[in-house]
PDB file of N, CA and C in Angstrom:
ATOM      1  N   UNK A   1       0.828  -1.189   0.000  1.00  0.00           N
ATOM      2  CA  UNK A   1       0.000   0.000   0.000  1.00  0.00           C
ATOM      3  C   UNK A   1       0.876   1.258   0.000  1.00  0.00           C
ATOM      4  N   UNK A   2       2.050   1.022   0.827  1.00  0.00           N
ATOM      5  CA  UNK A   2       2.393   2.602   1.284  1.00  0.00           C
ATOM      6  C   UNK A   2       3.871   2.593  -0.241  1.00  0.00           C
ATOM      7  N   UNK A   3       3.934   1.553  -0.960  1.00  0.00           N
ATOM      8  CA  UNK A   3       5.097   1.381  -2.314  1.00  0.00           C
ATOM      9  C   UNK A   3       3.600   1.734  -3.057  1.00  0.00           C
ATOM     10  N   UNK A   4       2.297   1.506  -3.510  1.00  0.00           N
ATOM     11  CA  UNK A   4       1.224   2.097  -4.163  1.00  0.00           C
ATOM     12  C   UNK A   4       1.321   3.717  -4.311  1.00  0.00           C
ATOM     13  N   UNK A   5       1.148   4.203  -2.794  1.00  0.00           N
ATOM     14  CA  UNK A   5       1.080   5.839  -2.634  1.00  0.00           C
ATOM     15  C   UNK A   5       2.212   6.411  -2.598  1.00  0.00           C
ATOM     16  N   UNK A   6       3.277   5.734  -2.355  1.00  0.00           N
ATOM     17  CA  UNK A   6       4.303   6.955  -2.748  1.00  0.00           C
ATOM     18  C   UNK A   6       4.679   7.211  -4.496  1.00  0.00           C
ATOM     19  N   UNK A   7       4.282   6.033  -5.237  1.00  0.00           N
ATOM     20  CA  UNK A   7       4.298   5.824  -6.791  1.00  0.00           C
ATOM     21  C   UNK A   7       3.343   7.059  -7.470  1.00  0.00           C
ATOM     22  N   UNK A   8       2.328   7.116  -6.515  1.00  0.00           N
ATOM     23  CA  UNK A   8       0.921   7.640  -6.957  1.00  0.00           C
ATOM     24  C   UNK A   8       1.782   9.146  -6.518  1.00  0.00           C
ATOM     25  N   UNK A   9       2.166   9.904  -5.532  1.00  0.00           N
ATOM     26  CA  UNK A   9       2.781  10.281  -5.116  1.00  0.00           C
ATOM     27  C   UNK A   9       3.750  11.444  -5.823  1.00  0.00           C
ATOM     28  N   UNK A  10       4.569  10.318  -6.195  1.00  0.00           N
ATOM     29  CA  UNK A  10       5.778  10.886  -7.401  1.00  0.00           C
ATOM     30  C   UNK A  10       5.003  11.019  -8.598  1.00  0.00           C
ATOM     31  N   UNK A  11       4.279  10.658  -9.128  1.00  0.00           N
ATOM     32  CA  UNK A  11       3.913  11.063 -10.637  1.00  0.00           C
ATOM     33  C   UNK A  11       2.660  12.552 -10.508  1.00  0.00           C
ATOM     34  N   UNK A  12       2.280  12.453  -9.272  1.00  0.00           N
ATOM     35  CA  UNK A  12       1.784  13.619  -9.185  1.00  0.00           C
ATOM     36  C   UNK A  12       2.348  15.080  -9.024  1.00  0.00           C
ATOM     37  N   UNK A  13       3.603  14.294  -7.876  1.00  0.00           N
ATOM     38  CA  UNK A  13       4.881  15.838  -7.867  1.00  0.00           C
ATOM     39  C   UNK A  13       5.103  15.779  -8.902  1.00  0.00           C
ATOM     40  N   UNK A  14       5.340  15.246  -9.967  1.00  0.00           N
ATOM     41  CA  UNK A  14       6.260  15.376 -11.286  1.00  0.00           C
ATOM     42  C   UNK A  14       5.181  16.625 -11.980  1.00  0.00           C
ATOM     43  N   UNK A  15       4.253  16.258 -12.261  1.00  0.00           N
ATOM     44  CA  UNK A  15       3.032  16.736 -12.897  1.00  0.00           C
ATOM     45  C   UNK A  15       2.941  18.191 -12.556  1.00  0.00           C
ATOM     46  N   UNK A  16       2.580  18.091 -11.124  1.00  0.00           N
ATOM     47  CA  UNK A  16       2.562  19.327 -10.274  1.00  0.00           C
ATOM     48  C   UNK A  16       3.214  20.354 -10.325  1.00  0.00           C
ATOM     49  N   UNK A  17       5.223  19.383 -10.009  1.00  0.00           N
ATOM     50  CA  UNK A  17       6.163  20.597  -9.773  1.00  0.00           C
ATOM     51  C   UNK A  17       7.365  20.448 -10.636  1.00  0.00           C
ATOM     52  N   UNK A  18       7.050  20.518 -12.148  1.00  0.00           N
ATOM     53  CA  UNK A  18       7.734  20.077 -13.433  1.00  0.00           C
ATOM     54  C   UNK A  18       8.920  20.554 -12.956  1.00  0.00           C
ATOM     55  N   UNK A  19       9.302  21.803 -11.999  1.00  0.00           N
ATOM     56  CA  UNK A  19      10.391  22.238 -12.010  1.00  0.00           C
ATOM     57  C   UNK A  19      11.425  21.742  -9.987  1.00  0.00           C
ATOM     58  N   UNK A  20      10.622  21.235  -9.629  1.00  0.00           N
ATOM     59  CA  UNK A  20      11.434  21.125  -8.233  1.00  0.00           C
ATOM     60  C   UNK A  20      10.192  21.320  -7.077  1.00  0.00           C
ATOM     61  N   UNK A  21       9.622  22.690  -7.138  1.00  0.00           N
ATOM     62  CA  UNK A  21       8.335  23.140  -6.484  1.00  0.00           C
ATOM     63  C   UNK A  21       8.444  22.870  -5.121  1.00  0.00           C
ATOM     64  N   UNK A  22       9.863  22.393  -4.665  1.00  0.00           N
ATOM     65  CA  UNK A  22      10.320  22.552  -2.867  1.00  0.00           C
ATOM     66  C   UNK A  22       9.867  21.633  -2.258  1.00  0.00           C
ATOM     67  N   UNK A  23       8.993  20.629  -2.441  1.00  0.00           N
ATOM     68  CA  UNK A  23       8.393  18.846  -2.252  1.00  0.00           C
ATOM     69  C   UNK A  23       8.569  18.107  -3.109  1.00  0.00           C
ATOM     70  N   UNK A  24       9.215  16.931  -2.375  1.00  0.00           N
ATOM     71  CA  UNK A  24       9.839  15.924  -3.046  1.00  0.00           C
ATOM     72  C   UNK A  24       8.948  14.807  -2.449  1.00  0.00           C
ATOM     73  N   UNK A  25       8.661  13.623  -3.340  1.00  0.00           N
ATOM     74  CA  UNK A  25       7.844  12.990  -2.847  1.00  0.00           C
ATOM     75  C   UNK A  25       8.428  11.587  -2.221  1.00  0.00           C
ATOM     76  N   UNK A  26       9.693  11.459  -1.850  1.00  0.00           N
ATOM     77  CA  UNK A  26      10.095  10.286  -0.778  1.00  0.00           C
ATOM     78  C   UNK A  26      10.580  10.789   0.192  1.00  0.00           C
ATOM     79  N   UNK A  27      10.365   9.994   1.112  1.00  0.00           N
ATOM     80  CA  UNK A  27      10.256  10.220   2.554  1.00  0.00           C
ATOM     81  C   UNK A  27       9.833   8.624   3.366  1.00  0.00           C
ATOM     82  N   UNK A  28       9.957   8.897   4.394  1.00  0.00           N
ATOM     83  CA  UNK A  28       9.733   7.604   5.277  1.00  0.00           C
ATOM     84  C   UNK A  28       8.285   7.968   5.721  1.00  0.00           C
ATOM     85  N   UNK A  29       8.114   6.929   5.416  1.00  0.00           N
ATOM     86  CA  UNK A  29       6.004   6.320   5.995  1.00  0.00           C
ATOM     87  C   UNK A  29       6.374   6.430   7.063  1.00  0.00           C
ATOM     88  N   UNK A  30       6.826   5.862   7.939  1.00  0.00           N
ATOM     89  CA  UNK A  30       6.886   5.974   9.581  1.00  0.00           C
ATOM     90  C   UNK A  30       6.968   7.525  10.619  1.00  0.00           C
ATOM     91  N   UNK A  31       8.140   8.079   9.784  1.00  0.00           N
ATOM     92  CA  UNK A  31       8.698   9.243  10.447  1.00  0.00           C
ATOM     93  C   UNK A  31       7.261  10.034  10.129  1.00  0.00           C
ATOM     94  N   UNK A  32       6.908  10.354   8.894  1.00  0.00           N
ATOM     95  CA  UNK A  32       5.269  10.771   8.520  1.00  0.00           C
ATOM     96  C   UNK A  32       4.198  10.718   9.347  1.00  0.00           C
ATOM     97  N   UNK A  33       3.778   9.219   9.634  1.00  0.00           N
ATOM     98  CA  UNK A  33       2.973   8.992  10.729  1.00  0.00           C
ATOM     99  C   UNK A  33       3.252   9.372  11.614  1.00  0.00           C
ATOM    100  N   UNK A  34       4.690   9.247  12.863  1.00  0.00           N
ATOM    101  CA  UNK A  34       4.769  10.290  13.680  1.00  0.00           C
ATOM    102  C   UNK A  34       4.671  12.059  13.574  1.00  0.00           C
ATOM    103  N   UNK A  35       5.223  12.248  12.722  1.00  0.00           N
ATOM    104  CA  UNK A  35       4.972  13.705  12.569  1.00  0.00           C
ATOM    105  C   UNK A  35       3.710  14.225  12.589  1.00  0.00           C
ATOM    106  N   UNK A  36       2.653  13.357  11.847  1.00  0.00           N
ATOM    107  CA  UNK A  36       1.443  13.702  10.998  1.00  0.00           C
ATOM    108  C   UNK A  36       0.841  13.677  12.779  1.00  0.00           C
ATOM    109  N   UNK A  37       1.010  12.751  13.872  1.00  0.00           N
ATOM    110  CA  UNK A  37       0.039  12.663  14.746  1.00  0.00           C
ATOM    111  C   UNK A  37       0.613  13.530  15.855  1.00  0.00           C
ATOM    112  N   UNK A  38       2.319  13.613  15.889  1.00  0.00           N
ATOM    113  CA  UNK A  38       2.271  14.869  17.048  1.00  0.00           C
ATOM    114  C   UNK A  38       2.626  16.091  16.742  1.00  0.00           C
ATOM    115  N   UNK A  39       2.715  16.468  15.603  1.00  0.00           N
ATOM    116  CA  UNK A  39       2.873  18.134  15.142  1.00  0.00           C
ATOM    117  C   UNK A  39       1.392  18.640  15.007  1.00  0.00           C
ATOM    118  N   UNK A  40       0.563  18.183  13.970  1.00  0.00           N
ATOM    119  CA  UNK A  40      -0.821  18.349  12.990  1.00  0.00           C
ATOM    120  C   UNK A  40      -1.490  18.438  14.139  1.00  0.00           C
ATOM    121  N   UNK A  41      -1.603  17.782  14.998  1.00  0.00           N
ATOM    122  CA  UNK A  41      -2.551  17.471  16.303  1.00  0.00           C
ATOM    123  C   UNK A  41      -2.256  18.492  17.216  1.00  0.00           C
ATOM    124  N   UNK A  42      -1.669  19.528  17.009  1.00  0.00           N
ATOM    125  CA  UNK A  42      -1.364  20.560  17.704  1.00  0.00           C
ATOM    126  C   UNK A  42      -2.554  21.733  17.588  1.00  0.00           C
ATOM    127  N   UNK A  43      -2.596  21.542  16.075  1.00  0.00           N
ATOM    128  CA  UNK A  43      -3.864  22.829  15.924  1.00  0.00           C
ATOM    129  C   UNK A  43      -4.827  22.141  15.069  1.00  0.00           C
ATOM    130  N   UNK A  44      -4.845  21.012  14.603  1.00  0.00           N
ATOM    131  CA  UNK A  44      -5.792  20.476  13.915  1.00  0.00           C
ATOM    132  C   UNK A  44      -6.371  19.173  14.841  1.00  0.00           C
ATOM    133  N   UNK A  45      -7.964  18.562  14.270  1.00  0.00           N
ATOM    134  CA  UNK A  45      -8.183  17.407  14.513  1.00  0.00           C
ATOM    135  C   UNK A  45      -7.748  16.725  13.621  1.00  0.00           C
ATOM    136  N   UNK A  46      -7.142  15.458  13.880  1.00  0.00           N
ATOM    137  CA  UNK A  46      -6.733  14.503  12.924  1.00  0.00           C
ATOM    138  C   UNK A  46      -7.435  14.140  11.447  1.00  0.00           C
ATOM    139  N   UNK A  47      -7.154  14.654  10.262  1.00  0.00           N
ATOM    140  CA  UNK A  47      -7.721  14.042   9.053  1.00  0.00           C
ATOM    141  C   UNK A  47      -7.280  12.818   8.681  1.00  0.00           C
ATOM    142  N   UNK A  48      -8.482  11.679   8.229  1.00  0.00           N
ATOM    143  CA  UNK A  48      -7.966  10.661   7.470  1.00  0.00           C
ATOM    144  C   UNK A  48      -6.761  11.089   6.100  1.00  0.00           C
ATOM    145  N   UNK A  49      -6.504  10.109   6.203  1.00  0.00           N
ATOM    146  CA  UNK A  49      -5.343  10.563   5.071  1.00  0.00           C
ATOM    147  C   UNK A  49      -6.195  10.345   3.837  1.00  0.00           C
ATOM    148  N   UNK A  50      -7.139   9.555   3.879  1.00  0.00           N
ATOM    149  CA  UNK A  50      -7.534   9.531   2.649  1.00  0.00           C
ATOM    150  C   UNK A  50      -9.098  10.874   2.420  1.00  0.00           C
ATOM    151  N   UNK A  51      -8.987  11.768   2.939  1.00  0.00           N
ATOM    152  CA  UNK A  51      -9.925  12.679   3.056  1.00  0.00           C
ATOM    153  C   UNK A  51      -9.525  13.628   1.882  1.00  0.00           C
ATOM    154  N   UNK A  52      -8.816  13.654   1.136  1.00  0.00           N
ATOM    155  CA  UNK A  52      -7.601  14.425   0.147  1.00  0.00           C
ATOM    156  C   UNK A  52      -7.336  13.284  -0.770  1.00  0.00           C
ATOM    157  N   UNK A  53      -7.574  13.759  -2.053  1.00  0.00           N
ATOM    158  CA  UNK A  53      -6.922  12.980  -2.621  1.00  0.00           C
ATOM    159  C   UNK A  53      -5.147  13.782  -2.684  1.00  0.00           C
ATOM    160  N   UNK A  54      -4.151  12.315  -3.051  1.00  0.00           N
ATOM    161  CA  UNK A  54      -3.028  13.301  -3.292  1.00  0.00           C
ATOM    162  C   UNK A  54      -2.306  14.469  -3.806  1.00  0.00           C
ATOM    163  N   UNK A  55      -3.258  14.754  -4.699  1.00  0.00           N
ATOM    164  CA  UNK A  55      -2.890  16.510  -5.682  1.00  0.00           C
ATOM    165  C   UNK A  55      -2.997  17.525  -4.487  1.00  0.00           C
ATOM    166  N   UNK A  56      -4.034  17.126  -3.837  1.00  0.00           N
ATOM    167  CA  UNK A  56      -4.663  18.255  -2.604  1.00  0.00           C
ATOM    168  C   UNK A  56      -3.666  18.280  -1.375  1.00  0.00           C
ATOM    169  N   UNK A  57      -3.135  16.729  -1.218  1.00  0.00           N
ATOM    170  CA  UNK A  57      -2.673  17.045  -0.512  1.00  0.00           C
ATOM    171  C   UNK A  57      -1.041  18.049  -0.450  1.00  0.00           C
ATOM    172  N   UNK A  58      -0.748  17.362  -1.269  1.00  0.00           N
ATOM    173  CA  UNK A  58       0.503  18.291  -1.860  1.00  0.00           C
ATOM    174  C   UNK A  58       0.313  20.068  -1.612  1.00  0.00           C
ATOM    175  N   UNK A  59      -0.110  20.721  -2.158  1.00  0.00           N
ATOM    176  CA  UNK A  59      -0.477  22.067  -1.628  1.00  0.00           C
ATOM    177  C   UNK A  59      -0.662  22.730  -0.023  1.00  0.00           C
ATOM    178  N   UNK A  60      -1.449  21.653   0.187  1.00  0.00           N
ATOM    179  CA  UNK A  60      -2.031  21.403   1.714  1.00  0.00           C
ATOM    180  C   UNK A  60      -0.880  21.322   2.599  1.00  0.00           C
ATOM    181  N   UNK A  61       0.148  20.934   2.231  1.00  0.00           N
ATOM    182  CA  UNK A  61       1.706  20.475   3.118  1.00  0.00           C
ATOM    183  C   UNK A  61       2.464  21.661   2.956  1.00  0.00           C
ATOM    184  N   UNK A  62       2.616  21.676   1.463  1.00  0.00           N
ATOM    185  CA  UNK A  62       3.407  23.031   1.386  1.00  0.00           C
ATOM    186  C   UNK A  62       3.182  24.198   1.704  1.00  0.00           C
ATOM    187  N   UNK A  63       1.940  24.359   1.967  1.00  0.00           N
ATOM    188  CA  UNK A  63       1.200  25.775   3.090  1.00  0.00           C
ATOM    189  C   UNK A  63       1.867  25.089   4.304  1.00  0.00           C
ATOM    190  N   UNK A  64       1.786  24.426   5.341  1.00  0.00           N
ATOM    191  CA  UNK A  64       1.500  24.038   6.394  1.00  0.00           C
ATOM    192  C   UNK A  64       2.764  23.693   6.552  1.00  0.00           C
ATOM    193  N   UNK A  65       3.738  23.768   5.339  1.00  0.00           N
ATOM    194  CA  UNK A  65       4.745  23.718   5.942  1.00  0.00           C
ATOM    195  C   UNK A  65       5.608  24.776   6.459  1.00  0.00           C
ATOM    196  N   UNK A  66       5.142  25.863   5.643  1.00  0.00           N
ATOM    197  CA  UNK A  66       6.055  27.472   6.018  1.00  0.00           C
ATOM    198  C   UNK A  66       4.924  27.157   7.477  1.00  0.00           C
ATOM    199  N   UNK A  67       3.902  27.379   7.568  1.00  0.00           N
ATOM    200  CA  UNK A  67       2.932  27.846   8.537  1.00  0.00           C
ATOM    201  C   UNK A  67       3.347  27.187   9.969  1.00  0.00           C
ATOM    202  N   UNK A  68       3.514  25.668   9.840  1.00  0.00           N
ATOM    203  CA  UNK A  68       4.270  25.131  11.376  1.00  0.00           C
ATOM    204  C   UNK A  68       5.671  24.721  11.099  1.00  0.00           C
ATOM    205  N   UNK A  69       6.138  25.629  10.093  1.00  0.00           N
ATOM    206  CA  UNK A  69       7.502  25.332  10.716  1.00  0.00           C
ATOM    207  C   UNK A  69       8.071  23.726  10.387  1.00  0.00           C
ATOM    208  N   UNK A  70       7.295  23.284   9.555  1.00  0.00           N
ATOM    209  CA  UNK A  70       7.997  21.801   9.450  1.00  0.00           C
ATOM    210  C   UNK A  70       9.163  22.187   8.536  1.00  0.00           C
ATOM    211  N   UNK A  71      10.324  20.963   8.723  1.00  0.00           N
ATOM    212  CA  UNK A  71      11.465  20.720   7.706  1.00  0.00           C
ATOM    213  C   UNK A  71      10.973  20.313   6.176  1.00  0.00           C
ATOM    214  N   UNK A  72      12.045  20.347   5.694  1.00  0.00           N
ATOM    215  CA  UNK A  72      11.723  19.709   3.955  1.00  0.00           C
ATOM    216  C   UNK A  72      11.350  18.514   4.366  1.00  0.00           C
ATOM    217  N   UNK A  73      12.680  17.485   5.471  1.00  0.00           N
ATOM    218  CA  UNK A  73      12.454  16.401   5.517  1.00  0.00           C
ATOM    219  C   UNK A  73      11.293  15.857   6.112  1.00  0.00           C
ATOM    220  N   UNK A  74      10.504  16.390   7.201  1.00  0.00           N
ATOM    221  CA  UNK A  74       9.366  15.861   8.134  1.00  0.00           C
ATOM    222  C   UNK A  74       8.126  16.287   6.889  1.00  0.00           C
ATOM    223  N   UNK A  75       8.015  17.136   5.788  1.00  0.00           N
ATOM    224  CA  UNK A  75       6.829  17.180   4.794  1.00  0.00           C
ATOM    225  C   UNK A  75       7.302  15.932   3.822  1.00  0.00           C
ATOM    226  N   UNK A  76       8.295  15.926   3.424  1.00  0.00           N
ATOM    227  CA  UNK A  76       8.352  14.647   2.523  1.00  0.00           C
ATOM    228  C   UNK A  76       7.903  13.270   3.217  1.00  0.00           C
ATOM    229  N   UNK A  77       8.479  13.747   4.811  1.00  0.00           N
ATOM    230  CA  UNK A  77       7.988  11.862   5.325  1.00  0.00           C
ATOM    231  C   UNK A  77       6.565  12.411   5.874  1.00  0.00           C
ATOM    232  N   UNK A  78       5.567  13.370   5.474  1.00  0.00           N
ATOM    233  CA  UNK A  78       4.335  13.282   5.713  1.00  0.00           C
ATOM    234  C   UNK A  78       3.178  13.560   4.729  1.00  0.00           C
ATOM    235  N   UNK A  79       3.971  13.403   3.555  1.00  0.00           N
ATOM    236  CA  UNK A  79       3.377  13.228   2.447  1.00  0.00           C
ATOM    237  C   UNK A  79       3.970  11.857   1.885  1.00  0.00           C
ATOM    238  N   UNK A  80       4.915  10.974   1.920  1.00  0.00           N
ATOM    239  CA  UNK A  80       4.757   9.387   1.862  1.00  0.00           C
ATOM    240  C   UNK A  80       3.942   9.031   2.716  1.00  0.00           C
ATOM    241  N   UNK A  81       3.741   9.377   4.096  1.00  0.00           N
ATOM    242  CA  UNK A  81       2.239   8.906   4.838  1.00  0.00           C
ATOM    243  C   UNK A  81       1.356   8.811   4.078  1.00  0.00           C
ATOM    244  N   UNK A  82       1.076  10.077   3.970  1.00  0.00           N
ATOM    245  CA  UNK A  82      -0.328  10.146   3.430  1.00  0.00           C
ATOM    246  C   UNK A  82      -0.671   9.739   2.057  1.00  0.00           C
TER     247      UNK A  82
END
């Protein structure tokens, strides 16, 4: 599943950010899931991951990433989560 969505993943960054666009789409599923449940859970209620499809989510990270302060690396491993 999680070799499915990061595939799904990369062909969408490609699409998306023909040129680089500051998200890269590998990252660790694990480190993701932690991040996704104790950073996000700070000011949000938890979204299913599948509440977004992946195009959405992509945008959705890269706001949220200037906004809390996440690394390049903790959005890449929370967009292979998701």
């Amino acid at each position: 599943m999680a070799a499915a969505l990061l595939a799904v993943s990369t062909a969408v960054h490609s699409e998306l950010y023909p040129f680089g666009g500051g998200v890269t789409s590998t990252g660790n599923v694990n480190r993701g899931a932690t991040t996704w449940s104790n950073n996000c859970a700070r000011c949000h209620e938890l979204r299913s991951p599948t509440e977004f499809r992946d195009d959405i989510w992509k945008p959705i990270m890269t706001h949220m990433r200037i906004r809390a302060g996440l690394t390049g690396g903790q959005t890449r491993d929370v967009l292979a989560f998701l």
